[in-house]
Protein backbone atom coordinates (compact mmCIF):
# COMPACT_ATOMS: atom_id res chain seq x y z
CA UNK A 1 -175.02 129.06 -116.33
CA UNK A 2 -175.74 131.08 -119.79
CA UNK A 3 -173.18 133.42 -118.70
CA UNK A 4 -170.29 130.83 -118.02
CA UNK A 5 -171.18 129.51 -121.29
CA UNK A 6 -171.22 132.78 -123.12
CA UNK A 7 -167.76 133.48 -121.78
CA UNK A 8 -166.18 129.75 -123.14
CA UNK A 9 -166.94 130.23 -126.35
CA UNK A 10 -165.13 134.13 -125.71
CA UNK A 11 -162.13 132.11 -124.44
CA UNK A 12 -162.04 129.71 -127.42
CA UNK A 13 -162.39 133.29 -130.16
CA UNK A 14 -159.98 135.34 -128.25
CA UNK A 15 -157.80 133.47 -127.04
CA UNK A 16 -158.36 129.72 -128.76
CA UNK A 17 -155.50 129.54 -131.62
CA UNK A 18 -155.06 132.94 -133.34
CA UNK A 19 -152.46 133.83 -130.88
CA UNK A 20 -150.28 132.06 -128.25
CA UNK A 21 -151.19 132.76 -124.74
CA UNK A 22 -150.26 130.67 -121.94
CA UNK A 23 -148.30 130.18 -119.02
CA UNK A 24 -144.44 131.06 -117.89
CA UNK A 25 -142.42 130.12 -115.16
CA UNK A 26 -140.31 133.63 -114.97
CA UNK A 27 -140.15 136.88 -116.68
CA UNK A 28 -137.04 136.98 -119.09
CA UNK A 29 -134.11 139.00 -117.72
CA UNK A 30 -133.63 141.48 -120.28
CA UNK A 31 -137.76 142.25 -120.84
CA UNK A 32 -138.66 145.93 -120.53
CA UNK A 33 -140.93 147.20 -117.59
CA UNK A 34 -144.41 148.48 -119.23
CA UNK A 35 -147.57 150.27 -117.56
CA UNK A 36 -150.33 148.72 -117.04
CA UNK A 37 -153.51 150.51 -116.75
CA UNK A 38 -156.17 149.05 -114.30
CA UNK A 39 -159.91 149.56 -115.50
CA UNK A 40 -161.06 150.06 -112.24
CA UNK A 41 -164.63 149.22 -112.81
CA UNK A 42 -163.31 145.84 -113.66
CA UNK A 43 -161.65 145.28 -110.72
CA UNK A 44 -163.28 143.79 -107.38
CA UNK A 45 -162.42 141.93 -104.48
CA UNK A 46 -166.06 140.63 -104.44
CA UNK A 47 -168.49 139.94 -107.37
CA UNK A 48 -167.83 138.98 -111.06
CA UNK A 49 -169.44 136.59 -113.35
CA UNK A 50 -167.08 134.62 -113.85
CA UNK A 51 -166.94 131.55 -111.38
CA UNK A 52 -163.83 129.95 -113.13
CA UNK A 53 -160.23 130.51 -112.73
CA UNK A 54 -159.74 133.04 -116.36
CA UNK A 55 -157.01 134.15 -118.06
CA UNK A 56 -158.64 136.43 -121.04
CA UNK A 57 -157.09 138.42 -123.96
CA UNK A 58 -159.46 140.53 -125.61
CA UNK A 59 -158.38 142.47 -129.14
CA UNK A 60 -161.06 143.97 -130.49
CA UNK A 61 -164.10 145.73 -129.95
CA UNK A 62 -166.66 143.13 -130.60
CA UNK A 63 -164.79 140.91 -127.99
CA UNK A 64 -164.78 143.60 -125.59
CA UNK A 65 -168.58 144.25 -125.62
CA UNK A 66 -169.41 140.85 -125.35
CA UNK A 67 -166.43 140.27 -122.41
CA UNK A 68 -167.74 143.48 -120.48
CA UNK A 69 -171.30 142.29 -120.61
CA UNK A 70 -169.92 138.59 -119.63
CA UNK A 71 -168.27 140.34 -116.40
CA UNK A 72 -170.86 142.45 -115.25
CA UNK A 73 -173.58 139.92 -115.91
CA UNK A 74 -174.81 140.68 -112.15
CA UNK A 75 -175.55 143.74 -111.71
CA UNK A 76 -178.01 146.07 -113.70
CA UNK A 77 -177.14 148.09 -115.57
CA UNK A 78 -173.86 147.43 -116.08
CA UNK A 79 -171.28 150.65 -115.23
CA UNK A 80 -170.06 151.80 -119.16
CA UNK A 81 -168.23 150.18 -120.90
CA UNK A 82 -164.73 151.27 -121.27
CA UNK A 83 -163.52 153.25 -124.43
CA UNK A 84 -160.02 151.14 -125.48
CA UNK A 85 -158.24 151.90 -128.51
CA UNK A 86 -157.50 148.12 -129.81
CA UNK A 87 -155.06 149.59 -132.48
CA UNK A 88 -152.82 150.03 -129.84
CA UNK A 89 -154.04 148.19 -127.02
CA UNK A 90 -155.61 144.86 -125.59
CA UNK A 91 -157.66 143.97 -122.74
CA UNK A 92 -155.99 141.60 -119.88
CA UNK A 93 -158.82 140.25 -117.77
CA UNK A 94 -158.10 137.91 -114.67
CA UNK A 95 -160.18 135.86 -112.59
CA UNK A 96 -159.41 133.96 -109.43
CA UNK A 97 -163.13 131.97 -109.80
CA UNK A 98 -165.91 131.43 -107.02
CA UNK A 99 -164.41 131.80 -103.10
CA UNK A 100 -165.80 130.59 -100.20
CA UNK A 101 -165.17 133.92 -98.14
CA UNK A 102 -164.27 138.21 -98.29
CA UNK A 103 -160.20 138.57 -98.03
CA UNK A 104 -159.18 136.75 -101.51
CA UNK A 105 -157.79 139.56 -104.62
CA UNK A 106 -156.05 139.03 -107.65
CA UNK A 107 -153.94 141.79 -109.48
CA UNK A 108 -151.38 142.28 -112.13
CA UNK A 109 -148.61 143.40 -110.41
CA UNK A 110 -146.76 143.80 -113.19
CA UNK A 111 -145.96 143.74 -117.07
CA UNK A 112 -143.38 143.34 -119.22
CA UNK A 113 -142.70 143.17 -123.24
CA UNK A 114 -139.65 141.18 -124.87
CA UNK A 115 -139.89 141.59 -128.58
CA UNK A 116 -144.02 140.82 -129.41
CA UNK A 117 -144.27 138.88 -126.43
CA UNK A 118 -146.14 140.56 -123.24
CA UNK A 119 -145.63 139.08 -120.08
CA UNK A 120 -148.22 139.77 -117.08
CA UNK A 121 -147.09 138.72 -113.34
CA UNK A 122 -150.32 137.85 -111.87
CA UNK A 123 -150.65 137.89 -108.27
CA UNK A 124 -153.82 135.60 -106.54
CA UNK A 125 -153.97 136.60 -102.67
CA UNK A 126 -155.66 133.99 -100.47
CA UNK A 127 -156.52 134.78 -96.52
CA UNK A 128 -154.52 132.74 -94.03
CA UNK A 129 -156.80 130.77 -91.96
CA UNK A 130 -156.07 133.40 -88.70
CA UNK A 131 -157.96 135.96 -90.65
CA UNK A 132 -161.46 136.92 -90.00
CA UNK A 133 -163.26 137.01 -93.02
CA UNK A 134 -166.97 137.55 -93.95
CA UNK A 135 -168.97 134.61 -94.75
CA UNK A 136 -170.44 135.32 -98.71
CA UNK A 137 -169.20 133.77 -101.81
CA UNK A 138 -167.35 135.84 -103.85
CA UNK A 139 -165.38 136.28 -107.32
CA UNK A 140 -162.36 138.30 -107.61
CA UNK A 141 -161.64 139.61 -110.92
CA UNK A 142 -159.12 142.16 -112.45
CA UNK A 143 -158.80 143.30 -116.11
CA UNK A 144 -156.15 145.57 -117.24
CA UNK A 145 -155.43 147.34 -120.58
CA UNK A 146 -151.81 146.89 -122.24
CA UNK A 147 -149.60 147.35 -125.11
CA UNK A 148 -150.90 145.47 -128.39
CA UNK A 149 -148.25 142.22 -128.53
CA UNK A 150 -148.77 139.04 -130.27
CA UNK A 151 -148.24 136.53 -127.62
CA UNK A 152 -149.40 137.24 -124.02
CA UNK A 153 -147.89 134.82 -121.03
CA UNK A 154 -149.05 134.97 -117.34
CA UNK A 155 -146.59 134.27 -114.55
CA UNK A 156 -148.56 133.23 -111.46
CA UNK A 157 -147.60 133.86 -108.32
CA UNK A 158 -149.85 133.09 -104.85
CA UNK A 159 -149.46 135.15 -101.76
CA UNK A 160 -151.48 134.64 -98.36
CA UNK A 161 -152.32 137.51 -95.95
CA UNK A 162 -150.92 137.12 -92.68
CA UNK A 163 -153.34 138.63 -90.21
CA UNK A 164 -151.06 137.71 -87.43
């Protein structure tokens, strides 16, 4: 519970008003491809700390010590954290919340910049209900480092494996 509480008020100073973040419905036409750098030690099918749906942007150093600590809040000690140059870049996290079951991931599939804005396709994948999964609770999470832009937007999409 302290960790879920810890990471709100991270929510409301990274991402609260100093910068828009939010939702989109496409990715503009004319935006330009950009890579997108998984941190892989933030990046699991199974176990995070965070047991809500998140959307994070973190822009600093501070934010990113007290957002790595947030994630990895389960296991001791926590892998290193990540050197990230915040002059240049910024920390995407994503976070699907608590599952009932193995065989749920989220990724960035993709990312794309149109003048300051970035815009991160975010993919949640959900089991069909033919697919054998194993019975444990889990919390996917994905963070990802990107271009420094003023105003971040996710564009969700949902996919289901088909285990035939």
């Amino acid at each position: 519970m302290k960790s879920t509480k810890i990471f709100l008020a991270l929510s409301v100073v990274v991402t609260g008003c100093l910068l828009p973040t939010g939702p989109a419905t496409e990715i503009p036409k004319n935006a330009r491809r950009i890579a997108v750098t998984v941190i892989p030690e933030a990046h699991s099918t199974l176990v995070s700390n965070f047991t809500e749906r998140t959307r994070t942007v973190v822009r600093d150093s501070a934010s990113w010590e007290l957002f790595w600590g947030t994630l990895h809040g389960l296991i001791d000690p926590n892998p290193p954290l990540p050197d990230v140059d915040f002059t240049q870049f910024m920390v995407i996290g994503a976070g699907m919340g608590t599952q009932p079951t193995t065989g749920f991931e989220i990724n960035v599939r993709a990312a794309y910049i149109l003048d300051d804005k970035v815009f991160l396709e975010i993919v949640e994948t959900s089991p069909a209900p033919s697919c054998l999964t194993g019975q444990a609770v889990t919390a996917p999470f994905t963070a990802v480092i990107v271009p420094v832009a003023r105003t971040v937007r996710f564009v969700e999409r949902t996919e289901t494996t088909d285990c035939g």
